[in-house]
PDB file of N, CA and C in Angstrom:
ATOM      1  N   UNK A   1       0.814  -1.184   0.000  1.00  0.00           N
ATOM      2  CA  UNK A   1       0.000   0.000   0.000  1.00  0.00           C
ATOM      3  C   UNK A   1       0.867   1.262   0.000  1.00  0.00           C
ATOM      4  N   UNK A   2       1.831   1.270   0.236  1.00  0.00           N
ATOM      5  CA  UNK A   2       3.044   1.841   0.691  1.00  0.00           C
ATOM      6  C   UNK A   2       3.243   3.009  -1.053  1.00  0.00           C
ATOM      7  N   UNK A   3       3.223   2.501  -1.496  1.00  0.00           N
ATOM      8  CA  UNK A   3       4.102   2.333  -3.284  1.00  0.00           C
ATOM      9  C   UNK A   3       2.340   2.375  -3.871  1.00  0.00           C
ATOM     10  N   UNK A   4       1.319   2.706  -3.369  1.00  0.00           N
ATOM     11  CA  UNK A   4       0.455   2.652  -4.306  1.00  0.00           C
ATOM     12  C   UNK A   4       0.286   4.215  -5.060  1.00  0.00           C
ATOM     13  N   UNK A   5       0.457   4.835  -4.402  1.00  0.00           N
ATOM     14  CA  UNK A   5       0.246   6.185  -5.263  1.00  0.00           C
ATOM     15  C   UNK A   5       1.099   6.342  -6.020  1.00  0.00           C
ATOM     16  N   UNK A   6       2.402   6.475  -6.170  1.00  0.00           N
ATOM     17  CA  UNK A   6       3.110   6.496  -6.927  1.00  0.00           C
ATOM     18  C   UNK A   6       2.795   5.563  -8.295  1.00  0.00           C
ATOM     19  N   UNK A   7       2.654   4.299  -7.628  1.00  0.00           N
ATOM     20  CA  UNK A   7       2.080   3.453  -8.663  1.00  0.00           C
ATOM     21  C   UNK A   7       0.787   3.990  -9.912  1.00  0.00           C
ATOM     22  N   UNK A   8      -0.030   4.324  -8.945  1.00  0.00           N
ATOM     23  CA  UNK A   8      -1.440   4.725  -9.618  1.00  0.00           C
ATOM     24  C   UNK A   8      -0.699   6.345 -10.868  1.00  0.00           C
ATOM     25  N   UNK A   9       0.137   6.950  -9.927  1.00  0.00           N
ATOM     26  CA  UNK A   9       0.253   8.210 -11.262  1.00  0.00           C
ATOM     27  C   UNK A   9       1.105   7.871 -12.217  1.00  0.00           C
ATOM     28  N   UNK A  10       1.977   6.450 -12.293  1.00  0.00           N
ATOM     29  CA  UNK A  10       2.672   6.257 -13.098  1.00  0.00           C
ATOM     30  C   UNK A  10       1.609   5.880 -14.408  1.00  0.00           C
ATOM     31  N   UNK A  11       0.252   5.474 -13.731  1.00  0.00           N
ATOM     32  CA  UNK A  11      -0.293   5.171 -14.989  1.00  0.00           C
ATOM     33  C   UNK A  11      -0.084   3.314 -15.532  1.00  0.00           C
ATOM     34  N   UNK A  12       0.305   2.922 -14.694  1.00  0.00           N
ATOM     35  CA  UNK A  12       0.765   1.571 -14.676  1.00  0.00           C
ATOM     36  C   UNK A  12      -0.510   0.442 -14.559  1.00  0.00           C
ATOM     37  N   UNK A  13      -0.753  -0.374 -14.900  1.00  0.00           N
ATOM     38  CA  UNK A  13      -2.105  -1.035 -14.994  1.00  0.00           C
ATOM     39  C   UNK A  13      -1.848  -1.863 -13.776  1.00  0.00           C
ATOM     40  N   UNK A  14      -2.501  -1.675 -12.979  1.00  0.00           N
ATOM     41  CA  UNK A  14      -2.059  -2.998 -11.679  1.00  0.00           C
ATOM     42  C   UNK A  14      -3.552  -2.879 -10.966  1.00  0.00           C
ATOM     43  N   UNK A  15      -3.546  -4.149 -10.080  1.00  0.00           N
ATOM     44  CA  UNK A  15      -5.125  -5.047  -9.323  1.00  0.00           C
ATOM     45  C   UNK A  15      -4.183  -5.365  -7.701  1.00  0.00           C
ATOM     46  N   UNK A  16      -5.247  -5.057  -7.039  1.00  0.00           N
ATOM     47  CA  UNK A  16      -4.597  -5.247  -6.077  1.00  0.00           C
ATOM     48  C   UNK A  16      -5.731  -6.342  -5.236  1.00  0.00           C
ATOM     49  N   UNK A  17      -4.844  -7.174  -4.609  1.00  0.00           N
ATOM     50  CA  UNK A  17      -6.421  -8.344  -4.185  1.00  0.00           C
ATOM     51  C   UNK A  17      -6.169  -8.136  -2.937  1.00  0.00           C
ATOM     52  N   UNK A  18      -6.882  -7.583  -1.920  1.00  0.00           N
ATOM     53  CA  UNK A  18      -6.376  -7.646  -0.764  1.00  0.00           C
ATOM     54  C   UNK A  18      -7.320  -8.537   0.075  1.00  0.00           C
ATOM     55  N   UNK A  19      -7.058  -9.026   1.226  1.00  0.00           N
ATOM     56  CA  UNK A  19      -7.633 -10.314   2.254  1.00  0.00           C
ATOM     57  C   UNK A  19      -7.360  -9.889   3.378  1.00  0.00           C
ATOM     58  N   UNK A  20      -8.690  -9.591   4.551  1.00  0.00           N
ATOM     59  CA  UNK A  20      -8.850  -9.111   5.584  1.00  0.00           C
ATOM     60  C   UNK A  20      -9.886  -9.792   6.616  1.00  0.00           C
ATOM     61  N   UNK A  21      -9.452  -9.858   7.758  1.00  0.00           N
ATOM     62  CA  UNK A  21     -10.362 -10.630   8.687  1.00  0.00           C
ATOM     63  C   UNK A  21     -11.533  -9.112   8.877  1.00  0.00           C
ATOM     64  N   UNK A  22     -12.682  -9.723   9.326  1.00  0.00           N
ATOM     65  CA  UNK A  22     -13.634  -8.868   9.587  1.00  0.00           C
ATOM     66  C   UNK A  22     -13.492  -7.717  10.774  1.00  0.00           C
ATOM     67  N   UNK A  23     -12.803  -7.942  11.496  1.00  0.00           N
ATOM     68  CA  UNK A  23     -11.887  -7.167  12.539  1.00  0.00           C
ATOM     69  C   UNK A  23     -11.121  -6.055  12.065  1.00  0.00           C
ATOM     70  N   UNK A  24     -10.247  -5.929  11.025  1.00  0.00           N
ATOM     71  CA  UNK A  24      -9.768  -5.259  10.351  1.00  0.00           C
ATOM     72  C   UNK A  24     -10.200  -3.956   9.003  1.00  0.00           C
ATOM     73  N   UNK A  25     -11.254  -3.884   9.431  1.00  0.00           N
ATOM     74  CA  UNK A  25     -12.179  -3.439   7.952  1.00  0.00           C
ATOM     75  C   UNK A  25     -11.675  -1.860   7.911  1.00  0.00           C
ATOM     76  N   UNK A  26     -11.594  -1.527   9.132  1.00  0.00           N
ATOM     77  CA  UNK A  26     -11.874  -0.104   9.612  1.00  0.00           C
ATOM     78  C   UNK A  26     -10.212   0.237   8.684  1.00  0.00           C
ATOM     79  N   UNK A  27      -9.196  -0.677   9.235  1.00  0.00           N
ATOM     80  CA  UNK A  27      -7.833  -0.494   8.344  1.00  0.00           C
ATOM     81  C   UNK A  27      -8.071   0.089   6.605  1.00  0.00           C
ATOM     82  N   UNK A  28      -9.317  -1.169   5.903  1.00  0.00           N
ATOM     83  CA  UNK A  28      -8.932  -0.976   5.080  1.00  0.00           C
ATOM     84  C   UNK A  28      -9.808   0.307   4.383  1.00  0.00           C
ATOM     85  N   UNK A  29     -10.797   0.876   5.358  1.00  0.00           N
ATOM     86  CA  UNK A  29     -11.606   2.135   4.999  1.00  0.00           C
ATOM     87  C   UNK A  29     -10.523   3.262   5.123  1.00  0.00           C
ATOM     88  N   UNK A  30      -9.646   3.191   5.695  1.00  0.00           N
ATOM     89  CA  UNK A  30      -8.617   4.353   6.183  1.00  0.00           C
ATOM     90  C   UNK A  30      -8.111   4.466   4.974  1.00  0.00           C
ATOM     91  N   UNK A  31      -7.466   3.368   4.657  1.00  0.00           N
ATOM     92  CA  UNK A  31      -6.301   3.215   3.010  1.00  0.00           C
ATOM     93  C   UNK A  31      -6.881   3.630   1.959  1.00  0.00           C
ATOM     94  N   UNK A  32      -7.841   3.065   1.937  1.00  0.00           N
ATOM     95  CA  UNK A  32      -8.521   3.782   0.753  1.00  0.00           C
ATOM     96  C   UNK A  32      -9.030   4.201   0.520  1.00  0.00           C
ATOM     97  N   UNK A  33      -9.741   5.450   1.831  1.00  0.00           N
ATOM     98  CA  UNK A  33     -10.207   6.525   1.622  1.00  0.00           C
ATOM     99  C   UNK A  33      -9.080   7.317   1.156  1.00  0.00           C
ATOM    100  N   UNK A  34      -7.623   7.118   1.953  1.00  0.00           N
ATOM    101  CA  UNK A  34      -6.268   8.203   2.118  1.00  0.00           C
ATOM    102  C   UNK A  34      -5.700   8.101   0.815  1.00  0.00           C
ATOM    103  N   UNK A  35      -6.117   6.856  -0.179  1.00  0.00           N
ATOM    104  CA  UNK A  35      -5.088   6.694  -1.061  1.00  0.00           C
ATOM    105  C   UNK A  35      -6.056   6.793  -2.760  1.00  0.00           C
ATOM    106  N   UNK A  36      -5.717   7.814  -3.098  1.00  0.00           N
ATOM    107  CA  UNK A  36      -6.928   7.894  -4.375  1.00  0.00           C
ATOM    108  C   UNK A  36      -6.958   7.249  -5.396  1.00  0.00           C
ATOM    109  N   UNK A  37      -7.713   7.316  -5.973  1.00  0.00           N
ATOM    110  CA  UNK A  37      -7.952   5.886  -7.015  1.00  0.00           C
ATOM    111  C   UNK A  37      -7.449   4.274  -6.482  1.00  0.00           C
ATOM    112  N   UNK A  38      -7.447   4.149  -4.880  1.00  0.00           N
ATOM    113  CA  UNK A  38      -7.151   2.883  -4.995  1.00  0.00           C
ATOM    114  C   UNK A  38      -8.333   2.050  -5.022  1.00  0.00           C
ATOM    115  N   UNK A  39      -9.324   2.012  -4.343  1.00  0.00           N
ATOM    116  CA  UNK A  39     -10.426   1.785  -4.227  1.00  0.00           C
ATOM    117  C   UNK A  39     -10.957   0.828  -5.519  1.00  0.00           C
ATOM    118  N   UNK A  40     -10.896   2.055  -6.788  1.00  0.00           N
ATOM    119  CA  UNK A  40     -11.232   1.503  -7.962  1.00  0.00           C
ATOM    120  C   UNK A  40      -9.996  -0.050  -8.774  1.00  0.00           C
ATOM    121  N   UNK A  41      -8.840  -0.020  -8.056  1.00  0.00           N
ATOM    122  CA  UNK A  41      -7.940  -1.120  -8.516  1.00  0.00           C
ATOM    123  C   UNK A  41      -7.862  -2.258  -7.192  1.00  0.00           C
ATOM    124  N   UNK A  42      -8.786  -1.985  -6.588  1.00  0.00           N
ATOM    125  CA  UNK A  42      -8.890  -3.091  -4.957  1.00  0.00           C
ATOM    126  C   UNK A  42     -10.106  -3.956  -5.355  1.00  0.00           C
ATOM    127  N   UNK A  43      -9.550  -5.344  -4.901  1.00  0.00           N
ATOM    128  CA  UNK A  43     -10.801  -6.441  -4.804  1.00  0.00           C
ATOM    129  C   UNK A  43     -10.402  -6.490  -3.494  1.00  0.00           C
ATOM    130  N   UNK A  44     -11.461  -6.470  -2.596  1.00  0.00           N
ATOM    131  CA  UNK A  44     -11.099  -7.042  -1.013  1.00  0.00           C
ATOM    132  C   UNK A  44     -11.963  -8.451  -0.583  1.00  0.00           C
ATOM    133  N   UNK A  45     -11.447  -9.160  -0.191  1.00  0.00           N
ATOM    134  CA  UNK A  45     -11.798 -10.223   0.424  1.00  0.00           C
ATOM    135  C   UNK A  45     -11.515 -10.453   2.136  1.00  0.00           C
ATOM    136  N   UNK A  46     -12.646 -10.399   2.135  1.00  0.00           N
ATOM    137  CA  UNK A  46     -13.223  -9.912   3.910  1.00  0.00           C
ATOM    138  C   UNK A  46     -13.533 -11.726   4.434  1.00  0.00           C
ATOM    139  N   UNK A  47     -13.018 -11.840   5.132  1.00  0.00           N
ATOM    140  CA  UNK A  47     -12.781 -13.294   6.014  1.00  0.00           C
ATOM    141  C   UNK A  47     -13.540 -13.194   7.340  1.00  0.00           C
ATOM    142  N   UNK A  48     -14.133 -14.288   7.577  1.00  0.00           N
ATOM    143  CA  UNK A  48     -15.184 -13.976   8.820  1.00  0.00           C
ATOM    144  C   UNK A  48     -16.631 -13.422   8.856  1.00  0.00           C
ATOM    145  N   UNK A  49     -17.612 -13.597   9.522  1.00  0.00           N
ATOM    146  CA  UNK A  49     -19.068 -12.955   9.203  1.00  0.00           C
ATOM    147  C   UNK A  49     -19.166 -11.459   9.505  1.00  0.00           C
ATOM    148  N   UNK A  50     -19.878 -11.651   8.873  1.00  0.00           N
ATOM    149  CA  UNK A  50     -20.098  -9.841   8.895  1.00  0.00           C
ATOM    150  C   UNK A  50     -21.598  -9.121   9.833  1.00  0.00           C
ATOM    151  N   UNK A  51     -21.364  -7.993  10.861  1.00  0.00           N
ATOM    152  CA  UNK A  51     -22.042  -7.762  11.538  1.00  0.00           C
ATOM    153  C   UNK A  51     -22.730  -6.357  10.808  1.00  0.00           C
ATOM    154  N   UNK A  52     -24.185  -6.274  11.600  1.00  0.00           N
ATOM    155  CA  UNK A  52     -24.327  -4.713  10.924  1.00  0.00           C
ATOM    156  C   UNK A  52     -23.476  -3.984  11.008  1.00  0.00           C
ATOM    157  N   UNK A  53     -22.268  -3.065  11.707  1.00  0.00           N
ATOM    158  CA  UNK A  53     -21.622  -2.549  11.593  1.00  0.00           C
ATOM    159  C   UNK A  53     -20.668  -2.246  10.667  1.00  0.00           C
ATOM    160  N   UNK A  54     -20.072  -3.924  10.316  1.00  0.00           N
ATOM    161  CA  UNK A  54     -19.047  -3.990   9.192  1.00  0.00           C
ATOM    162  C   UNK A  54     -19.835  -4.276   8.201  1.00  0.00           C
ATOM    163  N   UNK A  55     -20.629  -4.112   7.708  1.00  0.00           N
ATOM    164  CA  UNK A  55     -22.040  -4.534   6.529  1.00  0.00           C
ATOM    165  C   UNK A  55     -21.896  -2.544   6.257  1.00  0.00           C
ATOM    166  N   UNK A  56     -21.677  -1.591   7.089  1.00  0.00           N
ATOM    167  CA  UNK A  56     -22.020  -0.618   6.522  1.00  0.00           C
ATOM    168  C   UNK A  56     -20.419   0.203   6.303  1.00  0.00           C
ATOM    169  N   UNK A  57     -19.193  -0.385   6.897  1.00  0.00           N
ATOM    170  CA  UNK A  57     -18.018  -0.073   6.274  1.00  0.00           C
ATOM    171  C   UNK A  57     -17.547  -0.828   5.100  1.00  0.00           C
ATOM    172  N   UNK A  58     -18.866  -2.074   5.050  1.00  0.00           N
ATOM    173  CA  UNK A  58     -18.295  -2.485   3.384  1.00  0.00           C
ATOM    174  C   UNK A  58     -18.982  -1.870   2.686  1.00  0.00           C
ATOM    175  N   UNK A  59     -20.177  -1.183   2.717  1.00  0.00           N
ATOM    176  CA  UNK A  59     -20.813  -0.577   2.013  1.00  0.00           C
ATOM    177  C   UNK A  59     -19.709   1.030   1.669  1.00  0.00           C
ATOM    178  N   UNK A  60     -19.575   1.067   2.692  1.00  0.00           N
ATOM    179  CA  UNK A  60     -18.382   2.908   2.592  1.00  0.00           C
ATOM    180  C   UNK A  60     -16.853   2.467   1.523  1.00  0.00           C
ATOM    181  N   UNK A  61     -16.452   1.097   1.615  1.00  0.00           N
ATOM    182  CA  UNK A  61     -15.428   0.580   0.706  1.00  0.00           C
ATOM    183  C   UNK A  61     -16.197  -0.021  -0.688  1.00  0.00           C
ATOM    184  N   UNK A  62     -17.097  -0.320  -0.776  1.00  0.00           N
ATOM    185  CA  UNK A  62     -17.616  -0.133  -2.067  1.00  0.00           C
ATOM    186  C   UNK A  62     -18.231   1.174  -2.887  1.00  0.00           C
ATOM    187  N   UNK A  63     -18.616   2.326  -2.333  1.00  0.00           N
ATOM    188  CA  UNK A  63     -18.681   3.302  -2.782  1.00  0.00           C
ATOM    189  C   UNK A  63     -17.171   4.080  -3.620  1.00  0.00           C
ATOM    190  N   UNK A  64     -16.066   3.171  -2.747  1.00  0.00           N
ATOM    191  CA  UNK A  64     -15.206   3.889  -3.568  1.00  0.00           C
ATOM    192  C   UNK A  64     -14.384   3.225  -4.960  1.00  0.00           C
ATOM    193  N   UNK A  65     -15.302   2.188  -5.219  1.00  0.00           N
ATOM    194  CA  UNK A  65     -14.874   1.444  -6.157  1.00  0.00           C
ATOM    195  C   UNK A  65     -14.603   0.083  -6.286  1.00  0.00           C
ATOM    196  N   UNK A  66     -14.548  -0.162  -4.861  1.00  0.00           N
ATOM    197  CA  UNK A  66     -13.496  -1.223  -4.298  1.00  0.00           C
ATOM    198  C   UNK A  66     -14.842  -2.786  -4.678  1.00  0.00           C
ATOM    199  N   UNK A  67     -14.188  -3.512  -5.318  1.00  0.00           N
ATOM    200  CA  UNK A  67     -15.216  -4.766  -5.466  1.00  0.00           C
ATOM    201  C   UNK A  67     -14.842  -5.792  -3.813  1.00  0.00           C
ATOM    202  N   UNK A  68     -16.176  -5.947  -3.217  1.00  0.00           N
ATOM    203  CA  UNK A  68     -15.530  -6.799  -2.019  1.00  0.00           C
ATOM    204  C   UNK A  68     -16.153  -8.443  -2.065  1.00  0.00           C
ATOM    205  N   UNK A  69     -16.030  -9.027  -1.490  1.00  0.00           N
ATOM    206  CA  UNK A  69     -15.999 -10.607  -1.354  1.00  0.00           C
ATOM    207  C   UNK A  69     -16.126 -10.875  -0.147  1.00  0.00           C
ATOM    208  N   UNK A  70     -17.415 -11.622   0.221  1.00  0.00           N
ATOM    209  CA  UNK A  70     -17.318 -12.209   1.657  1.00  0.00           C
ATOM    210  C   UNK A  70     -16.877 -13.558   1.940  1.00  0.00           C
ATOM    211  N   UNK A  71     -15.300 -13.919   1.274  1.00  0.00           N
ATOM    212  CA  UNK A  71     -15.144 -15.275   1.516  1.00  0.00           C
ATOM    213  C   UNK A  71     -13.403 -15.338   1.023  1.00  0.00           C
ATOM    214  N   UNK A  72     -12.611 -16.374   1.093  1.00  0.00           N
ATOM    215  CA  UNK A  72     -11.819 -16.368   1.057  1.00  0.00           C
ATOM    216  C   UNK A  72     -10.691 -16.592  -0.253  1.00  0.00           C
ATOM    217  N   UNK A  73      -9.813 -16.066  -0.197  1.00  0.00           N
ATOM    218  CA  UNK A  73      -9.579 -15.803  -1.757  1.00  0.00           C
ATOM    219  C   UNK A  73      -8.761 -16.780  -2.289  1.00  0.00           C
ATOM    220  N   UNK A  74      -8.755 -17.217  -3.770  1.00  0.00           N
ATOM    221  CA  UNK A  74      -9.259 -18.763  -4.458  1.00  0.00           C
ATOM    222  C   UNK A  74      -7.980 -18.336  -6.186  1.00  0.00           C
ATOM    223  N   UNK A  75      -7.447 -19.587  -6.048  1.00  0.00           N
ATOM    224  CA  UNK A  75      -6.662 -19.221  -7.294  1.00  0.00           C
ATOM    225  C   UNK A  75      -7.116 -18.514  -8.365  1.00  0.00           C
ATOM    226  N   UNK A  76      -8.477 -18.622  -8.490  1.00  0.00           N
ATOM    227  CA  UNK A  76      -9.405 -18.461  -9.848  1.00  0.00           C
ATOM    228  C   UNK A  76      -9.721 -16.766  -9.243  1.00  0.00           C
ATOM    229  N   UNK A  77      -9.286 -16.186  -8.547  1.00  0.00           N
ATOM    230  CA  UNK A  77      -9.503 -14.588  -7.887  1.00  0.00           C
ATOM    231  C   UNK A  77      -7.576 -14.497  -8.592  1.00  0.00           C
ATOM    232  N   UNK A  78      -6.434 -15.149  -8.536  1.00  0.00           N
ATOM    233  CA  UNK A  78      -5.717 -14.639  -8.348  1.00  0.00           C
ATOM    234  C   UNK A  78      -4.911 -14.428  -9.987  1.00  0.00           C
ATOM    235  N   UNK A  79      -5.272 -15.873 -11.097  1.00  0.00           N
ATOM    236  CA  UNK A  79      -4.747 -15.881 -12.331  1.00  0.00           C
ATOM    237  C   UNK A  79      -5.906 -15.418 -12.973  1.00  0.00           C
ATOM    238  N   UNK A  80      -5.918 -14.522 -13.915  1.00  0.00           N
ATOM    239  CA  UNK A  80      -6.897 -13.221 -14.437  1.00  0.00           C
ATOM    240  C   UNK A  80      -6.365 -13.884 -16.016  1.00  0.00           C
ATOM    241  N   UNK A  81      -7.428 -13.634 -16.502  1.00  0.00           N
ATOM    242  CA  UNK A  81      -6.911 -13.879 -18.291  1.00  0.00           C
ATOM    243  C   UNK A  81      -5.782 -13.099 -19.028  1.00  0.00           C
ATOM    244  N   UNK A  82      -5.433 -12.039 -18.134  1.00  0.00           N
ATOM    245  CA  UNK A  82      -4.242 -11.407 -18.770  1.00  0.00           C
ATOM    246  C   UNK A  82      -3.393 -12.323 -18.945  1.00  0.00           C
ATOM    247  N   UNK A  83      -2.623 -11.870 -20.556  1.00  0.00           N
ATOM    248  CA  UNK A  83      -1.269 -13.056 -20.967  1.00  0.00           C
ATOM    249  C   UNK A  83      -0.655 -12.946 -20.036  1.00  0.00           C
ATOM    250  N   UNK A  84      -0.391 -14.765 -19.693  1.00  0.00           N
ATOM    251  CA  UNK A  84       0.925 -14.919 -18.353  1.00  0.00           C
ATOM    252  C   UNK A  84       1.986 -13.892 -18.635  1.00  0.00           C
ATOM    253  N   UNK A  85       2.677 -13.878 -20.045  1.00  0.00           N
ATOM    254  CA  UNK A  85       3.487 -13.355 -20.291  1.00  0.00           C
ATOM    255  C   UNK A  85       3.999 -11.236 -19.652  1.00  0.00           C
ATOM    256  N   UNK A  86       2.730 -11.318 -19.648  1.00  0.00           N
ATOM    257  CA  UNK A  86       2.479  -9.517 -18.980  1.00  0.00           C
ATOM    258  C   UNK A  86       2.616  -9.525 -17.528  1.00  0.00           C
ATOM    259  N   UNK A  87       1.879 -10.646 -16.790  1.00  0.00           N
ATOM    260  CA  UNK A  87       1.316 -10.720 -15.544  1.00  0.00           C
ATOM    261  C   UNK A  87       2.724 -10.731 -14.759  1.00  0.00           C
ATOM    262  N   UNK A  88       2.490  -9.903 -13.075  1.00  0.00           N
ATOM    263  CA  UNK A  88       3.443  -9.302 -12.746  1.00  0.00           C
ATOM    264  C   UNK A  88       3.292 -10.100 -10.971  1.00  0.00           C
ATOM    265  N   UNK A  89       3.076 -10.430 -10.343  1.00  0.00           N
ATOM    266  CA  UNK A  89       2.931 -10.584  -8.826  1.00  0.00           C
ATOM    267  C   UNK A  89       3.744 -10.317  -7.645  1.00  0.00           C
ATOM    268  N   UNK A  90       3.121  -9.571  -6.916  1.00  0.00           N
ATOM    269  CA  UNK A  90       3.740  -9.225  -5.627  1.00  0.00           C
ATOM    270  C   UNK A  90       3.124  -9.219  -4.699  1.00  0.00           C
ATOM    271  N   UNK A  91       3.918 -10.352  -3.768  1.00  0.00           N
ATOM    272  CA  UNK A  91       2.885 -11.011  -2.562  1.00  0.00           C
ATOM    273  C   UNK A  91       3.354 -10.627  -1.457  1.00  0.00           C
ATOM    274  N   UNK A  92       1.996  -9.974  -0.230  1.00  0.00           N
ATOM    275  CA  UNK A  92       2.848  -9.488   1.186  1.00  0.00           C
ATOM    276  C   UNK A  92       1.918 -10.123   1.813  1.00  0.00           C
ATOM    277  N   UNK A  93       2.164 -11.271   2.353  1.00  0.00           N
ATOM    278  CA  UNK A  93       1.026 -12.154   3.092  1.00  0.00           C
ATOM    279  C   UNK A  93       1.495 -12.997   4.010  1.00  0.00           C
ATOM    280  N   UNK A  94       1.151 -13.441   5.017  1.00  0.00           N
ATOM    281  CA  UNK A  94       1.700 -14.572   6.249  1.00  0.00           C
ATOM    282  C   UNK A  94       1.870 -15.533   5.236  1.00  0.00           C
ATOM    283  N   UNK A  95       2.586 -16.821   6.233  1.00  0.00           N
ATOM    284  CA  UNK A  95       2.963 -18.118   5.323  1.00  0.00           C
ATOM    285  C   UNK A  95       2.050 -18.886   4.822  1.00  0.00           C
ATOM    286  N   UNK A  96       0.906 -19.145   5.389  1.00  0.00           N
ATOM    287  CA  UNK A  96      -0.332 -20.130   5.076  1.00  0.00           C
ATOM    288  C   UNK A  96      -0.791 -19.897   4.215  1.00  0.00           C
ATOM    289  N   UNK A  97      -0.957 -18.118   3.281  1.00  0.00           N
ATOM    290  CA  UNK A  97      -1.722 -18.035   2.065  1.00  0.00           C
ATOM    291  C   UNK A  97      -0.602 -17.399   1.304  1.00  0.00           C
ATOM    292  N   UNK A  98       0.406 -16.849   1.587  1.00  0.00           N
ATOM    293  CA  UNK A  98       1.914 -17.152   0.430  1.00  0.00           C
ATOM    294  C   UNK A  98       2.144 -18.099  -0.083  1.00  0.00           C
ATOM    295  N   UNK A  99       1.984 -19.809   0.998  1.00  0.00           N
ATOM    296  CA  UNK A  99       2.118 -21.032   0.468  1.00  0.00           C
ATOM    297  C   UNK A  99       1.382 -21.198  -1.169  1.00  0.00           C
ATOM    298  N   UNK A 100       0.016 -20.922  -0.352  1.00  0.00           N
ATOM    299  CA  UNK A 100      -1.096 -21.422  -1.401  1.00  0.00           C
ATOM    300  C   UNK A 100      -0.483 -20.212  -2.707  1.00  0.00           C
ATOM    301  N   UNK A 101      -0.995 -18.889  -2.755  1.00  0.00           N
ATOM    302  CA  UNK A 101      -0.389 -18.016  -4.213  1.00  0.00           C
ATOM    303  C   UNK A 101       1.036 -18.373  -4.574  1.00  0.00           C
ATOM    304  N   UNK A 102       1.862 -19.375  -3.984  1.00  0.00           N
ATOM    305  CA  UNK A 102       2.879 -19.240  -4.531  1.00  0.00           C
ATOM    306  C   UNK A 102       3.199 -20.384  -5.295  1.00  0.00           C
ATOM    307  N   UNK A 103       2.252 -21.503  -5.400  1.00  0.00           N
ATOM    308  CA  UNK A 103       1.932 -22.667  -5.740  1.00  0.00           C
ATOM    309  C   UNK A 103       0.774 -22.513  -6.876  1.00  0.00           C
ATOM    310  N   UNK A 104      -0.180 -21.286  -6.690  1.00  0.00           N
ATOM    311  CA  UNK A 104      -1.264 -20.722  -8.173  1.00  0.00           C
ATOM    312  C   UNK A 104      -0.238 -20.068  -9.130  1.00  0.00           C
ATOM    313  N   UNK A 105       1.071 -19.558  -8.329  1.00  0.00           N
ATOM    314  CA  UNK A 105       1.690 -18.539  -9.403  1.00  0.00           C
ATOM    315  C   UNK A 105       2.751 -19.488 -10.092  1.00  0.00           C
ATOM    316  N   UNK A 106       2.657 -20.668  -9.512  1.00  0.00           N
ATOM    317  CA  UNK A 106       3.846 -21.086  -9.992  1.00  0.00           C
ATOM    318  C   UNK A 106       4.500 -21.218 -11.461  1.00  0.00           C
ATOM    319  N   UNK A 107       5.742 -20.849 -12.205  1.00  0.00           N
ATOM    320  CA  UNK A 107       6.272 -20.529 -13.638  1.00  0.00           C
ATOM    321  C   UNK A 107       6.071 -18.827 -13.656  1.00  0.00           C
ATOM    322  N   UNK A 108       5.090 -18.134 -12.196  1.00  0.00           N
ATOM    323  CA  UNK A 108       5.012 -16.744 -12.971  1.00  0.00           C
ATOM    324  C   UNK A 108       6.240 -16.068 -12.521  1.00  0.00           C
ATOM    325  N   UNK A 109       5.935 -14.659 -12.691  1.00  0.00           N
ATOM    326  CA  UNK A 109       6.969 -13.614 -12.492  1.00  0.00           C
ATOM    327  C   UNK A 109       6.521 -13.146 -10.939  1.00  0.00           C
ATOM    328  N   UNK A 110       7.226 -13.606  -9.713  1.00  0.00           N
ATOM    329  CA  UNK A 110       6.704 -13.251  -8.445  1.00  0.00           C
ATOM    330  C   UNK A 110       7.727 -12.730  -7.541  1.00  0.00           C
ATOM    331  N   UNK A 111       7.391 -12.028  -6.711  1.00  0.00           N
ATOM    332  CA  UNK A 111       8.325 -11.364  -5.325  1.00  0.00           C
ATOM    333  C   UNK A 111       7.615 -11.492  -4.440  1.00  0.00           C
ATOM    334  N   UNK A 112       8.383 -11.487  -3.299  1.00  0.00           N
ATOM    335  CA  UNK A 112       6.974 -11.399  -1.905  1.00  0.00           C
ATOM    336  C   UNK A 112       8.062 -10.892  -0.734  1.00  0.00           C
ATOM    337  N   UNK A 113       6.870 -10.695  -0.273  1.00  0.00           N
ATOM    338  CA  UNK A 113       7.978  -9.985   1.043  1.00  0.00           C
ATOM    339  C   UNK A 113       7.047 -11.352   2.204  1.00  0.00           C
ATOM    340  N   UNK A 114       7.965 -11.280   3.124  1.00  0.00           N
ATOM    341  CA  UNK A 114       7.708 -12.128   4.325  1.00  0.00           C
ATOM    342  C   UNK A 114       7.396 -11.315   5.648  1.00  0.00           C
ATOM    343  N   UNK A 115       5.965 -12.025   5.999  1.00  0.00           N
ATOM    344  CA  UNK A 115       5.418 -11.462   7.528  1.00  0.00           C
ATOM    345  C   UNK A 115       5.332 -12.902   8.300  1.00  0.00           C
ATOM    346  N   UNK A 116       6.996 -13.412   8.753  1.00  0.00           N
ATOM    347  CA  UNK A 116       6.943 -14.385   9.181  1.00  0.00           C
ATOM    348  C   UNK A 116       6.974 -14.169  10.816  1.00  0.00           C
ATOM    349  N   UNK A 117       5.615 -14.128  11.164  1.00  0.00           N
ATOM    350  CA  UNK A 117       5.889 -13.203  12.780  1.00  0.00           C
ATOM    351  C   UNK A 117       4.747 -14.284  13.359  1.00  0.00           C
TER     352      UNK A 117
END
């Protein structure tokens, strides 16, 4: 999230899939209210049930573009019909779902950073 603005004015075509426990929502209303046009390049995938409360901060993260998902995110969310050959990946995720994208990406072009904590 760090590198997204810069990203976005380069004009650079990029998707960002992000995966969040239901606890966390409020994080991702902050980011992408603070960070413009991200909203519109965010799929979020929200983990855990959802209460009225977080039912109306997904509603405030879909107003800004952001496509959300109430379930957990699935190779077929992560390889997109774009030619392999273009496709770019960069993974910042604990080990349990790095394992899994790094085993959907496998032959692609990938980096990841490690949150081995």
């Amino acid at each position: 999230m760090a590198q997204a603005q810069p990203v976005l004015e380069s004009g650079r075509r990029m998707r960002i899939l992000w995966s969040l426990k239901t606890d966390d929502l409020p994080l991702a209303v902050d980011v992408l209210e603070e960070v413009d046009g991200l909203g519109a390049v965010t799929e979020l995938f929200v983990t855990r049930s959802v209460d009225g409360k977080q039912k109306a901060e997904i509603d405030r993260i879909r107003r800004l573009g952001t496509v959300v998902r109430t379930r957990r995110i699935q190779k077929n969310d992560v390889l997109t019909k774009v030619t392999a050959a273009r496709r770019r990946f960069y993974v910042c995720t604990g080990p349990g779902l790095r394992r899994s994208v790094l085993e959907w990406t496998a032959g692609e072009y990938v980096q990841f950073e490690k949150f081995d904590y």
